[in-house]
C-alpha atoms as a PDB file:
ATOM      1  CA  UNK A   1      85.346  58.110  73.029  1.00  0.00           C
ATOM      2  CA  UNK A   2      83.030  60.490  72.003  1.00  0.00           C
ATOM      3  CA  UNK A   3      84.926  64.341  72.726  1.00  0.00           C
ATOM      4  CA  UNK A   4      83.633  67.375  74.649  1.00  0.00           C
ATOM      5  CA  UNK A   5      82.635  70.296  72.541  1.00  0.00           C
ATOM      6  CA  UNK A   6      80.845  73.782  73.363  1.00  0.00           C
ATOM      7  CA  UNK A   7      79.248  74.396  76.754  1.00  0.00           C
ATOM      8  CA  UNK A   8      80.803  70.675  78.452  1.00  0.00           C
ATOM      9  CA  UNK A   9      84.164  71.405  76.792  1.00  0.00           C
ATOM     10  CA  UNK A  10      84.477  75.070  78.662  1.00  0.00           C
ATOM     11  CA  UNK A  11      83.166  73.200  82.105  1.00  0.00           C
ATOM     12  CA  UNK A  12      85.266  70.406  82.048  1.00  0.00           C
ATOM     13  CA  UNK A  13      88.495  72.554  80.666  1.00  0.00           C
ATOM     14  CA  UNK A  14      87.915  76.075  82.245  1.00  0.00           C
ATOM     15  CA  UNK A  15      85.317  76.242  84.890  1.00  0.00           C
ATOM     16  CA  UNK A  16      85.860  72.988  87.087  1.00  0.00           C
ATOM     17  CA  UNK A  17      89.835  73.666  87.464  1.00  0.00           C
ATOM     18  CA  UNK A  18      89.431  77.005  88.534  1.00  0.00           C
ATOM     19  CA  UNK A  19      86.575  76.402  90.641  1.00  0.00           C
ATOM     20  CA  UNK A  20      88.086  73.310  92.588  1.00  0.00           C
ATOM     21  CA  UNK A  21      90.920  75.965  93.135  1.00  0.00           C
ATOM     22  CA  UNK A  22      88.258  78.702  94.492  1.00  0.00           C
ATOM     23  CA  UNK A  23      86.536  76.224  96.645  1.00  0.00           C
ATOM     24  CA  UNK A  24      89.294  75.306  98.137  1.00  0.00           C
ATOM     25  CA  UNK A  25      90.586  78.803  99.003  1.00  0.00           C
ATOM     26  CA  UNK A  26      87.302  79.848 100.025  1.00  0.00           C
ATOM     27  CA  UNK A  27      87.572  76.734 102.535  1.00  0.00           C
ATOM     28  CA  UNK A  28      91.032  77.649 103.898  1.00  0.00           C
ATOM     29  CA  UNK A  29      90.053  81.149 104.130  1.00  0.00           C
ATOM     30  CA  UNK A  30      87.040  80.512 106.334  1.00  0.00           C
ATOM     31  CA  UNK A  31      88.995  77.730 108.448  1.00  0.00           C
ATOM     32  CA  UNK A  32      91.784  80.383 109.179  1.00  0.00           C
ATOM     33  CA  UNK A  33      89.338  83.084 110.075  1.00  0.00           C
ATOM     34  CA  UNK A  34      87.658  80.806 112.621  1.00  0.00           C
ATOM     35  CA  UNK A  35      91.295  80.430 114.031  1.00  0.00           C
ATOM     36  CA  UNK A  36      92.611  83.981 114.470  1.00  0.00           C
ATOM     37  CA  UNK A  37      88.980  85.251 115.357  1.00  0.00           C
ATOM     38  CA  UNK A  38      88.434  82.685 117.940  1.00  0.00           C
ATOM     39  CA  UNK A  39      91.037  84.043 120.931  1.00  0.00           C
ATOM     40  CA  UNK A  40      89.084  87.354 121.016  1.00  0.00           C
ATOM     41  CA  UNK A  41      85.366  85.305 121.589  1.00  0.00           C
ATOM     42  CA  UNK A  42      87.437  82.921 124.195  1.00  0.00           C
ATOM     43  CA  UNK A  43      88.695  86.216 126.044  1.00  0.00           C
ATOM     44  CA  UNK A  44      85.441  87.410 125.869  1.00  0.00           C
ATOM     45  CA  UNK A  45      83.878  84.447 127.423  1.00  0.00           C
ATOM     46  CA  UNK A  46      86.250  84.581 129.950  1.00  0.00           C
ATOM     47  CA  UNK A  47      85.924  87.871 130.966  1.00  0.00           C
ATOM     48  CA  UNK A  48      82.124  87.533 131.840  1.00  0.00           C
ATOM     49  CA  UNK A  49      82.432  84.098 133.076  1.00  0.00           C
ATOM     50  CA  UNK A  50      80.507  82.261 130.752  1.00  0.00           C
ATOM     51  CA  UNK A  51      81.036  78.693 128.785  1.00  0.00           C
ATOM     52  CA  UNK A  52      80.894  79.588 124.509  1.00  0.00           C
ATOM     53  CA  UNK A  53      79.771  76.496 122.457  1.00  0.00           C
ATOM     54  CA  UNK A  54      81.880  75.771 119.427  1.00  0.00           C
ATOM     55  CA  UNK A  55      78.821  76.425 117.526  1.00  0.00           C
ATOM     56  CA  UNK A  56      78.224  79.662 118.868  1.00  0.00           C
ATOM     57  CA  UNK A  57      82.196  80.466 118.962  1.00  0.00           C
ATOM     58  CA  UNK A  58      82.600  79.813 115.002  1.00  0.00           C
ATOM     59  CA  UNK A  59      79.431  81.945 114.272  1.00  0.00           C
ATOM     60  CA  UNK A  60      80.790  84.716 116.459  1.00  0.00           C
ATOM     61  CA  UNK A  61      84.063  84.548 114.471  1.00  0.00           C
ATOM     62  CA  UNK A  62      82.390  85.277 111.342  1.00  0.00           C
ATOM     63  CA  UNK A  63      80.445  88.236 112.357  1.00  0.00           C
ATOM     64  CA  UNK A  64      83.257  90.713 114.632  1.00  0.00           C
ATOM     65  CA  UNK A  65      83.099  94.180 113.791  1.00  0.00           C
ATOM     66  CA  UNK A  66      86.941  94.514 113.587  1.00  0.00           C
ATOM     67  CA  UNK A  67      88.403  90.774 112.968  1.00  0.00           C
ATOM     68  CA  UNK A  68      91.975  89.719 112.347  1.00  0.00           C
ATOM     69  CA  UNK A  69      91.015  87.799 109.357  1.00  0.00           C
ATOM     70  CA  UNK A  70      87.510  89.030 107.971  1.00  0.00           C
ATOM     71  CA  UNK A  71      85.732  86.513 106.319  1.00  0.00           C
ATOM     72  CA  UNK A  72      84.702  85.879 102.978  1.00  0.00           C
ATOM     73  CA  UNK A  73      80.988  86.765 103.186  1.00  0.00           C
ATOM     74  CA  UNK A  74      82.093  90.256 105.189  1.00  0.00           C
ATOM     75  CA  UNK A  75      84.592  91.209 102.646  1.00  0.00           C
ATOM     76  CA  UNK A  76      81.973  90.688 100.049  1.00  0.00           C
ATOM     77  CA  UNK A  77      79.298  92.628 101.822  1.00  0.00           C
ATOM     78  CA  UNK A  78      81.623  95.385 102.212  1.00  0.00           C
ATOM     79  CA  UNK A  79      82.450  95.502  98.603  1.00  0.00           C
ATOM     80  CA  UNK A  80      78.548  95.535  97.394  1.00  0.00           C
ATOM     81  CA  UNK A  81      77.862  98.311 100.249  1.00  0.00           C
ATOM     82  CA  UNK A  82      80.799 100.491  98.830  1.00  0.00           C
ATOM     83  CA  UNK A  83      79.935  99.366  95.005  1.00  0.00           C
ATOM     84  CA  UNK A  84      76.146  99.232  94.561  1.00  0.00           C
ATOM     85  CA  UNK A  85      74.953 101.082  97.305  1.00  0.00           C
ATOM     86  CA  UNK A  86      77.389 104.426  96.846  1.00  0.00           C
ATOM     87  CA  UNK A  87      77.330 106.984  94.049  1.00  0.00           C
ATOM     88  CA  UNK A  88      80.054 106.439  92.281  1.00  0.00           C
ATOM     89  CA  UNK A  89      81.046 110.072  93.424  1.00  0.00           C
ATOM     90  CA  UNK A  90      81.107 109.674  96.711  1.00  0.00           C
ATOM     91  CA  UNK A  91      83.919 109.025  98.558  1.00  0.00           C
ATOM     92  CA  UNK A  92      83.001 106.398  99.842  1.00  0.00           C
ATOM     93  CA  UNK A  93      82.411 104.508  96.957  1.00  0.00           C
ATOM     94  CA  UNK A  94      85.038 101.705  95.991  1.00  0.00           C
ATOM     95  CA  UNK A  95      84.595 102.361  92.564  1.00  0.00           C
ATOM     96  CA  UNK A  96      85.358 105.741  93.061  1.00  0.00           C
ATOM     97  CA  UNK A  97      88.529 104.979  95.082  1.00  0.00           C
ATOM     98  CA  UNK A  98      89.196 102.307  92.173  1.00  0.00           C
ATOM     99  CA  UNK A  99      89.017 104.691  89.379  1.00  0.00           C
ATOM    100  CA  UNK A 100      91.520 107.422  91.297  1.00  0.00           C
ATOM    101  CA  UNK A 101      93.655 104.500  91.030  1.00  0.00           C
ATOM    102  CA  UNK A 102      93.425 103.142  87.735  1.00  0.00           C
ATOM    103  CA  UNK A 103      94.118 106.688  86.143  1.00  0.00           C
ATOM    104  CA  UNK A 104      97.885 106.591  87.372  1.00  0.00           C
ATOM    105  CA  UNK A 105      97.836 103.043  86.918  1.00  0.00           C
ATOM    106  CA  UNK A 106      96.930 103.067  82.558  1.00  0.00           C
ATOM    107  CA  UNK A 107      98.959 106.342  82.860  1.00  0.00           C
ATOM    108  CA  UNK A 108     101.969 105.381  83.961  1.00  0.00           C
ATOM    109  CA  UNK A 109     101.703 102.038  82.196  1.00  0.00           C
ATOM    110  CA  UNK A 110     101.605 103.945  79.145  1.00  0.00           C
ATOM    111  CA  UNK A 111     105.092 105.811  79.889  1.00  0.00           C
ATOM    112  CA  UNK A 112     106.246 102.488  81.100  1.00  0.00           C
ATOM    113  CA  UNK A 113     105.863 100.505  78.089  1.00  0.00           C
ATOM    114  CA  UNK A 114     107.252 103.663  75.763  1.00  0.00           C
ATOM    115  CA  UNK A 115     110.049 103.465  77.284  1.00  0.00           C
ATOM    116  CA  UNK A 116     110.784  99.709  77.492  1.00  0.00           C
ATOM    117  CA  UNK A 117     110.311  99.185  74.085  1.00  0.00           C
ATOM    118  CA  UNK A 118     112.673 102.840  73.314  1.00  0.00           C
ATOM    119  CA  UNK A 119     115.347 101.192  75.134  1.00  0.00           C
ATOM    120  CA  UNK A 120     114.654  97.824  73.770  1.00  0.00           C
ATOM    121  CA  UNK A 121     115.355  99.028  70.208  1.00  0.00           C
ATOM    122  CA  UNK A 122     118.907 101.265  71.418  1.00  0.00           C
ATOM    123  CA  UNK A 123     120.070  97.747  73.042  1.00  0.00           C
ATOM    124  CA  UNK A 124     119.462  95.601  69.911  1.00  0.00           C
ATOM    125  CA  UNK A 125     120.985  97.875  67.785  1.00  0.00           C
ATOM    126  CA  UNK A 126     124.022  99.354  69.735  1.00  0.00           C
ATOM    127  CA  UNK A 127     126.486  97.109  71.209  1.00  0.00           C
ATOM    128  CA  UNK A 128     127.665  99.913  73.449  1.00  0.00           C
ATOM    129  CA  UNK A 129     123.947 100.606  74.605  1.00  0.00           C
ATOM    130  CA  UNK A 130     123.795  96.930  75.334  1.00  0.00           C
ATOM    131  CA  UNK A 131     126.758  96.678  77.429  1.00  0.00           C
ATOM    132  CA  UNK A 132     126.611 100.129  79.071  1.00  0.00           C
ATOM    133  CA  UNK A 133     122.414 100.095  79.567  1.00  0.00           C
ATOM    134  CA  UNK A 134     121.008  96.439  80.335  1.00  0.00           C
ATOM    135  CA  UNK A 135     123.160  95.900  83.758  1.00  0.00           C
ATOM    136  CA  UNK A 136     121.670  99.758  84.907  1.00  0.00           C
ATOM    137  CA  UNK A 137     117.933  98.572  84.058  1.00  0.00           C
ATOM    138  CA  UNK A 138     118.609  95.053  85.739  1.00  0.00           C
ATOM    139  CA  UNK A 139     120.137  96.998  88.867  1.00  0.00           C
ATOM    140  CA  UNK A 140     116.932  99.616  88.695  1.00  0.00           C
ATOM    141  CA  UNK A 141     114.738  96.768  89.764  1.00  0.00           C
ATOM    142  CA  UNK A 142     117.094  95.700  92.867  1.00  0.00           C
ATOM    143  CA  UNK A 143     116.158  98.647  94.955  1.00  0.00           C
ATOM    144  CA  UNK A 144     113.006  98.245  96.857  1.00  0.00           C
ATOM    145  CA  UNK A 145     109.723 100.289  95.340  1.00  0.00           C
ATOM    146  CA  UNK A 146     108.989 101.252  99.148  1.00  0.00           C
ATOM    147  CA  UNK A 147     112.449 103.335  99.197  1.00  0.00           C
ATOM    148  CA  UNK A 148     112.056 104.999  95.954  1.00  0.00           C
ATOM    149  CA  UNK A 149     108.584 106.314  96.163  1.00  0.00           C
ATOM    150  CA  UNK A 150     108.888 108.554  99.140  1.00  0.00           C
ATOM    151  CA  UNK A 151     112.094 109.797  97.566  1.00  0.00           C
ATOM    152  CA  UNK A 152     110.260 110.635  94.082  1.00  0.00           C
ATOM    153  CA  UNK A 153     107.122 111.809  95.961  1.00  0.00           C
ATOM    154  CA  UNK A 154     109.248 114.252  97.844  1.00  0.00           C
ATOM    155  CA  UNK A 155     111.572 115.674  95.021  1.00  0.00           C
ATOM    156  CA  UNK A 156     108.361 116.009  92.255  1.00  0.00           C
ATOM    157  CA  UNK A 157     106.434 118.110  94.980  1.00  0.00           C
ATOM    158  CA  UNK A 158     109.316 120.314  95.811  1.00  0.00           C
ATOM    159  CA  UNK A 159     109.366 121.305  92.325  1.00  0.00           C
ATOM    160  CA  UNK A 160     105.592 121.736  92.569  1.00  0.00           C
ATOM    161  CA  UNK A 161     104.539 118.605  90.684  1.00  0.00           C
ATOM    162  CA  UNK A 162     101.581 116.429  92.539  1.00  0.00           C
ATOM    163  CA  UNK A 163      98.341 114.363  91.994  1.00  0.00           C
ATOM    164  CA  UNK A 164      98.482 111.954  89.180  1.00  0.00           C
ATOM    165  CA  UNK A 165     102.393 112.045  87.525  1.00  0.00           C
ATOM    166  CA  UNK A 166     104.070 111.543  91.044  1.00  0.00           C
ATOM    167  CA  UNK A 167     101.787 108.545  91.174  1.00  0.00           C
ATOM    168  CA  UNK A 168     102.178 107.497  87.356  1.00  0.00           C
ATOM    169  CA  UNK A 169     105.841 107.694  87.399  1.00  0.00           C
ATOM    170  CA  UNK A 170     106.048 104.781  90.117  1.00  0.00           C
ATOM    171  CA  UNK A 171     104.321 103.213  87.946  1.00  0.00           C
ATOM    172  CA  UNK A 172     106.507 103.758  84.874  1.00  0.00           C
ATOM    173  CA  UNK A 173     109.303 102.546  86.872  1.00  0.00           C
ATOM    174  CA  UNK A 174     107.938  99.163  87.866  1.00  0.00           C
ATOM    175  CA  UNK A 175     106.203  98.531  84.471  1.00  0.00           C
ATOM    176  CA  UNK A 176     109.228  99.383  81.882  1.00  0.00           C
ATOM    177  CA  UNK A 177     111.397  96.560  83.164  1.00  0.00           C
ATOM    178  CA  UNK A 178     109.867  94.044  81.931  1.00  0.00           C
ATOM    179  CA  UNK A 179     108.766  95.267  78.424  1.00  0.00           C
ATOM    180  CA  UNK A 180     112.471  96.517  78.279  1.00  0.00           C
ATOM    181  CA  UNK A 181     113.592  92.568  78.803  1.00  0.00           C
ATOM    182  CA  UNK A 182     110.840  91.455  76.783  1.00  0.00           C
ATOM    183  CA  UNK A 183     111.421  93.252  73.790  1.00  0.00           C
ATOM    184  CA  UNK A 184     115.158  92.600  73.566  1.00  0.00           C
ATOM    185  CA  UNK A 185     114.185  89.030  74.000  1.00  0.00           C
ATOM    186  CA  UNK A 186     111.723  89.443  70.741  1.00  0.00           C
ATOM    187  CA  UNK A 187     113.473  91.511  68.508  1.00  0.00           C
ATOM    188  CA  UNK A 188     116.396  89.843  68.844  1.00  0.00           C
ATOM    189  CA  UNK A 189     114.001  86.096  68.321  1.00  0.00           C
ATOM    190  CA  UNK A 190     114.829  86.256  64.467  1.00  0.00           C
ATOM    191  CA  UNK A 191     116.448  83.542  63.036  1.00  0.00           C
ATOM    192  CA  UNK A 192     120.158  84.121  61.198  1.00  0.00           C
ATOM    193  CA  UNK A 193     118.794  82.847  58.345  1.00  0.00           C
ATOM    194  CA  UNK A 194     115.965  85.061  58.054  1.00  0.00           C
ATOM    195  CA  UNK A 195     118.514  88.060  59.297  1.00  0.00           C
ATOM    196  CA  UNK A 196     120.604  86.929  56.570  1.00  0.00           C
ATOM    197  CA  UNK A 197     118.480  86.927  53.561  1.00  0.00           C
ATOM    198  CA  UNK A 198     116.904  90.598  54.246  1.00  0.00           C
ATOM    199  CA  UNK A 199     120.424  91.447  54.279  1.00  0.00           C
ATOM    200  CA  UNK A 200     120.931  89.522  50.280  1.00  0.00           C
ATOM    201  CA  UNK A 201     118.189  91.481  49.334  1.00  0.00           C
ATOM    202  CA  UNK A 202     119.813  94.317  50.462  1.00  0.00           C
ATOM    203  CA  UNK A 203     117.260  95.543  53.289  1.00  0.00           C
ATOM    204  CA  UNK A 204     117.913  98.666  54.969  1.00  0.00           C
ATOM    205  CA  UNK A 205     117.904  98.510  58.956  1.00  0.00           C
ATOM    206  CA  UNK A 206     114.518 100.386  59.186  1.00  0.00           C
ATOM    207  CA  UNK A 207     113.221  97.534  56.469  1.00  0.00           C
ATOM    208  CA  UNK A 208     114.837  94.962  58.797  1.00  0.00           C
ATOM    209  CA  UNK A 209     113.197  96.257  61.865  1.00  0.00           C
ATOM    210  CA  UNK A 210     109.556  97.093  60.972  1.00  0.00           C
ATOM    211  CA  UNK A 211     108.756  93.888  58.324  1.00  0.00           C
ATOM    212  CA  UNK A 212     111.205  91.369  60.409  1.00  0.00           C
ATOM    213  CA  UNK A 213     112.196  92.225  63.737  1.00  0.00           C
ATOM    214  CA  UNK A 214     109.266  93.947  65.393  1.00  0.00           C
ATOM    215  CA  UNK A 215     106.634  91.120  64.020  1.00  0.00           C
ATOM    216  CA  UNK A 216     108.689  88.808  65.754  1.00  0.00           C
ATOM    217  CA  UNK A 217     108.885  90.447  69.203  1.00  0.00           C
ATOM    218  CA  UNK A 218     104.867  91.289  68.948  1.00  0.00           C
ATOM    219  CA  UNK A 219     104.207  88.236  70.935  1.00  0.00           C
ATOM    220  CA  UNK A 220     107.102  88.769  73.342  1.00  0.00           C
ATOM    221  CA  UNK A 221     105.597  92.226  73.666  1.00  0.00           C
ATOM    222  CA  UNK A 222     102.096  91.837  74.625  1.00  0.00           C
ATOM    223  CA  UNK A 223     103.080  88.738  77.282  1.00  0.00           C
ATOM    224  CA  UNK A 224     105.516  91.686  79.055  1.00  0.00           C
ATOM    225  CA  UNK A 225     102.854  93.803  78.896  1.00  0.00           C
ATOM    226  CA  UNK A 226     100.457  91.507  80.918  1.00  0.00           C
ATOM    227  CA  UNK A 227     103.050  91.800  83.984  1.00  0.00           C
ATOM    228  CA  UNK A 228     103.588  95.374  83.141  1.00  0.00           C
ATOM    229  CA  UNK A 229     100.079  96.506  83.676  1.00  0.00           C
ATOM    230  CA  UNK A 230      99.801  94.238  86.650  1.00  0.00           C
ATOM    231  CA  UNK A 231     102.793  96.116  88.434  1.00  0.00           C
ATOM    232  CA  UNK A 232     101.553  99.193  87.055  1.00  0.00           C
ATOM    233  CA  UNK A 233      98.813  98.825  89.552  1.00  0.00           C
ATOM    234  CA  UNK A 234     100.894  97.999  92.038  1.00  0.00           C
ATOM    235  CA  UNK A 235     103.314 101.445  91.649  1.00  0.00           C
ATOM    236  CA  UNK A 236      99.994 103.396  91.641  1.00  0.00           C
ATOM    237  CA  UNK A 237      98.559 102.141  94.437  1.00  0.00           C
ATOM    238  CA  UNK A 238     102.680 101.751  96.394  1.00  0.00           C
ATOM    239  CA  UNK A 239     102.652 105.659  95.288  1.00  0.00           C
ATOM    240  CA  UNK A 240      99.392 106.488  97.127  1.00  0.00           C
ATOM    241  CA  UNK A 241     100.284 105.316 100.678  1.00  0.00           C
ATOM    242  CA  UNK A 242     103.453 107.542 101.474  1.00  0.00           C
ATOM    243  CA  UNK A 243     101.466 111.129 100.207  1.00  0.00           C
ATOM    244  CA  UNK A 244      98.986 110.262 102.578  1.00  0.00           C
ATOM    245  CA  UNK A 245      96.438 110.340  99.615  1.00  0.00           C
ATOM    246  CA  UNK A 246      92.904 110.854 100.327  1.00  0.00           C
ATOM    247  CA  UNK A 247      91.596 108.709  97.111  1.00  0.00           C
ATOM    248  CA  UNK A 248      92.638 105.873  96.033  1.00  0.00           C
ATOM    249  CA  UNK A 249      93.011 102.149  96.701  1.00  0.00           C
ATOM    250  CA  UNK A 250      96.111 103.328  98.556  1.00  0.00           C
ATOM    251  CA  UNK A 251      94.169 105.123 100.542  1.00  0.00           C
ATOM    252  CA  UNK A 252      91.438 103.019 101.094  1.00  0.00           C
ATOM    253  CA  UNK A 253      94.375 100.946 102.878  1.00  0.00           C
ATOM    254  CA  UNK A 254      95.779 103.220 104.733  1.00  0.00           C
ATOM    255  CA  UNK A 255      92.368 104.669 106.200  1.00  0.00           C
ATOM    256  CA  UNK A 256      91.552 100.915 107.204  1.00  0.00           C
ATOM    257  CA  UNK A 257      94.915 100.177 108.832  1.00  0.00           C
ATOM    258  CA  UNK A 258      95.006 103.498 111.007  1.00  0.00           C
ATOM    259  CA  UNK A 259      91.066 103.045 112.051  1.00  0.00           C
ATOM    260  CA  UNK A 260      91.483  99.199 112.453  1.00  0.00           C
ATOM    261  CA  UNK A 261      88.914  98.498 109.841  1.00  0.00           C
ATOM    262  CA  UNK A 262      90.318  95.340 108.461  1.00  0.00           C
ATOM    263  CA  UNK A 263      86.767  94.129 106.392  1.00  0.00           C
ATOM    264  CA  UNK A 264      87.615  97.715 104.531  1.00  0.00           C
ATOM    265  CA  UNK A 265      91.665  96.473 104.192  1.00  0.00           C
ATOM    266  CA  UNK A 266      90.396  93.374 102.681  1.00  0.00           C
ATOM    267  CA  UNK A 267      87.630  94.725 100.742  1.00  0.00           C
ATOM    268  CA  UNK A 268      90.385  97.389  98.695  1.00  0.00           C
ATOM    269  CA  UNK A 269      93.258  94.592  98.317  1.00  0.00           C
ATOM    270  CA  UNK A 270      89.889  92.198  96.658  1.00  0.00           C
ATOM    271  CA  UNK A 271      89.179  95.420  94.284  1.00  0.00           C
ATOM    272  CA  UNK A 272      92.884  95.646  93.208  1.00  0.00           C
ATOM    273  CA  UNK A 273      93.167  92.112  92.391  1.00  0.00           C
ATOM    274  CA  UNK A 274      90.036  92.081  90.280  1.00  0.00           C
ATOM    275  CA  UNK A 275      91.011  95.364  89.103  1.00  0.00           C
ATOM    276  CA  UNK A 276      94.776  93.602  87.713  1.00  0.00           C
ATOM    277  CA  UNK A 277      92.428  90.843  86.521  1.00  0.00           C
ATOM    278  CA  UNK A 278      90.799  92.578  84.562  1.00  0.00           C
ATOM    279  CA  UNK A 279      93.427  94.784  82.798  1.00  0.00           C
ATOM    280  CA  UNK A 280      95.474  91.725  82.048  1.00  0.00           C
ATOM    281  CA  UNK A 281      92.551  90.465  80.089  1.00  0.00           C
ATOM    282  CA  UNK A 282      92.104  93.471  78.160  1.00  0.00           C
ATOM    283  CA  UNK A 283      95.749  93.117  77.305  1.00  0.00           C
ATOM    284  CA  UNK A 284      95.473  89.539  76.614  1.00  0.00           C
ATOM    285  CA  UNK A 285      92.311  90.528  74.259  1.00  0.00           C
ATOM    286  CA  UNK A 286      94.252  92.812  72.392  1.00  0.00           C
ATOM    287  CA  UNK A 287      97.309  90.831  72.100  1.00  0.00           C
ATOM    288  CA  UNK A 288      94.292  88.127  70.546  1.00  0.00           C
ATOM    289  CA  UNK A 289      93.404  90.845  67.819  1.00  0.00           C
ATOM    290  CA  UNK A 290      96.276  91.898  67.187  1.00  0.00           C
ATOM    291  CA  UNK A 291      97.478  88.282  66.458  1.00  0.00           C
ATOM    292  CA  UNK A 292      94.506  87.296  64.610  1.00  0.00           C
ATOM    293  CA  UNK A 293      95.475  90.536  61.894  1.00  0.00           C
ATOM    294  CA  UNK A 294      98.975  89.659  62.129  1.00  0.00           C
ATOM    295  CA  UNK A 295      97.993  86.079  60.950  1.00  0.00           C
ATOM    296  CA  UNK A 296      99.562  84.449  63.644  1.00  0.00           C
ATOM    297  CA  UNK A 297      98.061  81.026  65.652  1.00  0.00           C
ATOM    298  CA  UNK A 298      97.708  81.144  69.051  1.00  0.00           C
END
């Protein structure tokens, strides 16, 4: 059998699983929006006294000012009106709410990621540091996000610290766990052996680390740093709701959910998805070149 190469071989492989997977949340998503939309048209009806057709109930579903579930189409429309049709400047615009974001997002992923891999490096190379520092940065992670924010909103702006570090610093917090477990996980991925001979040809621990250890954990560094940068956006936009921000995806959400504006609620939490999307690419990308110098396969 003859096999699929070029444009058939990305179809088959790439396109048609994913799509089958879109359709069929697209499907769900307009089935469910029919459901929770339809009690408002049927009190409606009811209050003027009139019969609603199915027909005419479903299309009324799909076009309420303030649904419970917005559909598909409406979310999109919302995002080109607040994308296309808006200065990038204005406040208004998505993209402009979406940058604000994205700032304390790379920030604090940056800060994040420094200090997972600083404490990576004092674990693998301190017993003490392991014993006495990995159950502290598990525990870190138990306590909910929505507890800690407030508190380091409130403290940072006592000492007179706001706008983008309060923000970034959520962030960090999220994102540094799991570079922290990855990179213990890598540079400690070395085999004995391997350990062993650097250590007949009398390596220093410097030589060790930089030509053994830290190739190895490049891999398990860039696949932490895919869910790092992914809950980095999450801390940013967790940080925005409880300073009552007036930019931001945060904010985007919070304006929606006290004006009942649920197409705009949608329309932010479909721009911080893509938004995640697309930084986990970029990451992926340059976990690709990186590779591809290293002289590793993928």
């Amino acid at each position: 059998m003859k096999e699929r190469t070029g444009i058939s071989s990305f179809l088959f492989d790439r396109f048609l699983p994913i799509g089958s997977v879109v359709v069929v949340i697209l499907a769900a998503w307009y089935a469910f929006a029919v459901f929770m939309n339809a009690q408002f048209e049927l009190d409606q009806a009811a209050r003027a006294n009139t019969e609603i057709s199915a027909t005419q109930l479903v299309k009324n579903t799909m076009a309420q000012e303030r649904p419970v579930l917005p559909a598909p189409h409406q979310v999109a429309n919302e995002i080109w009106k607040t994308t296309a049709l808006k200065k990038i400047t204005s406040k208004r615009s998505l993209v402009y709410h979406s940058w604000v974001t994205i700032s304390s997002t790379l920030l604090g992923f940056v800060m994040g990621t420094g200090l997972g891999i600083l404490l990576a490096v004092l674990i693998v190379h301190s017993n003490v540091l392991d014993k006495s520092l990995m159950p502290w940065i598990i525990t870190s992670q138990t306590i909910p996000i929505l507890a800690v924010a407030p508190m380091i909103i409130v403290v940072l702006n006592a000492v007179g610290i706001s706008g983008l570090l309060p923000k970034s610093l959520i962030s960090a917090y999220l994102s540094f766990f799991p570079v922290a477990v990855g990179m213990v996980k890598g540079l400690r991925s070395p085999d004995l052996m391997h350990l062993d001979l650097m250590r007949t040809y009398n390596a220093s621990r410097s030589q060790i680390f930089w030509k053994l250890r830290w190739p190895s954990a490049v891999p398990f560094l860039f696949t932490s740093m895919k869910v790092a940068v992914a809950i980095s956006l999450v801390g940013a936009i967790v940080g925005e709701l409880p300073t009552g921000a007036v930019a931001g995806l945060g904010a985007r959400l919070l304006t929606g959910s006290y004006y009942g504006q649920t197409i705009q609620i949608w329309s932010a939490l479909i721009a911080a998805a893509a938004l995640a999307a697309v930084l986990v690419m970029l990451v992926d990308l340059a976990s690709r070149i990186v590779s591809g110098r290293m002289g590793m396969v993928r």
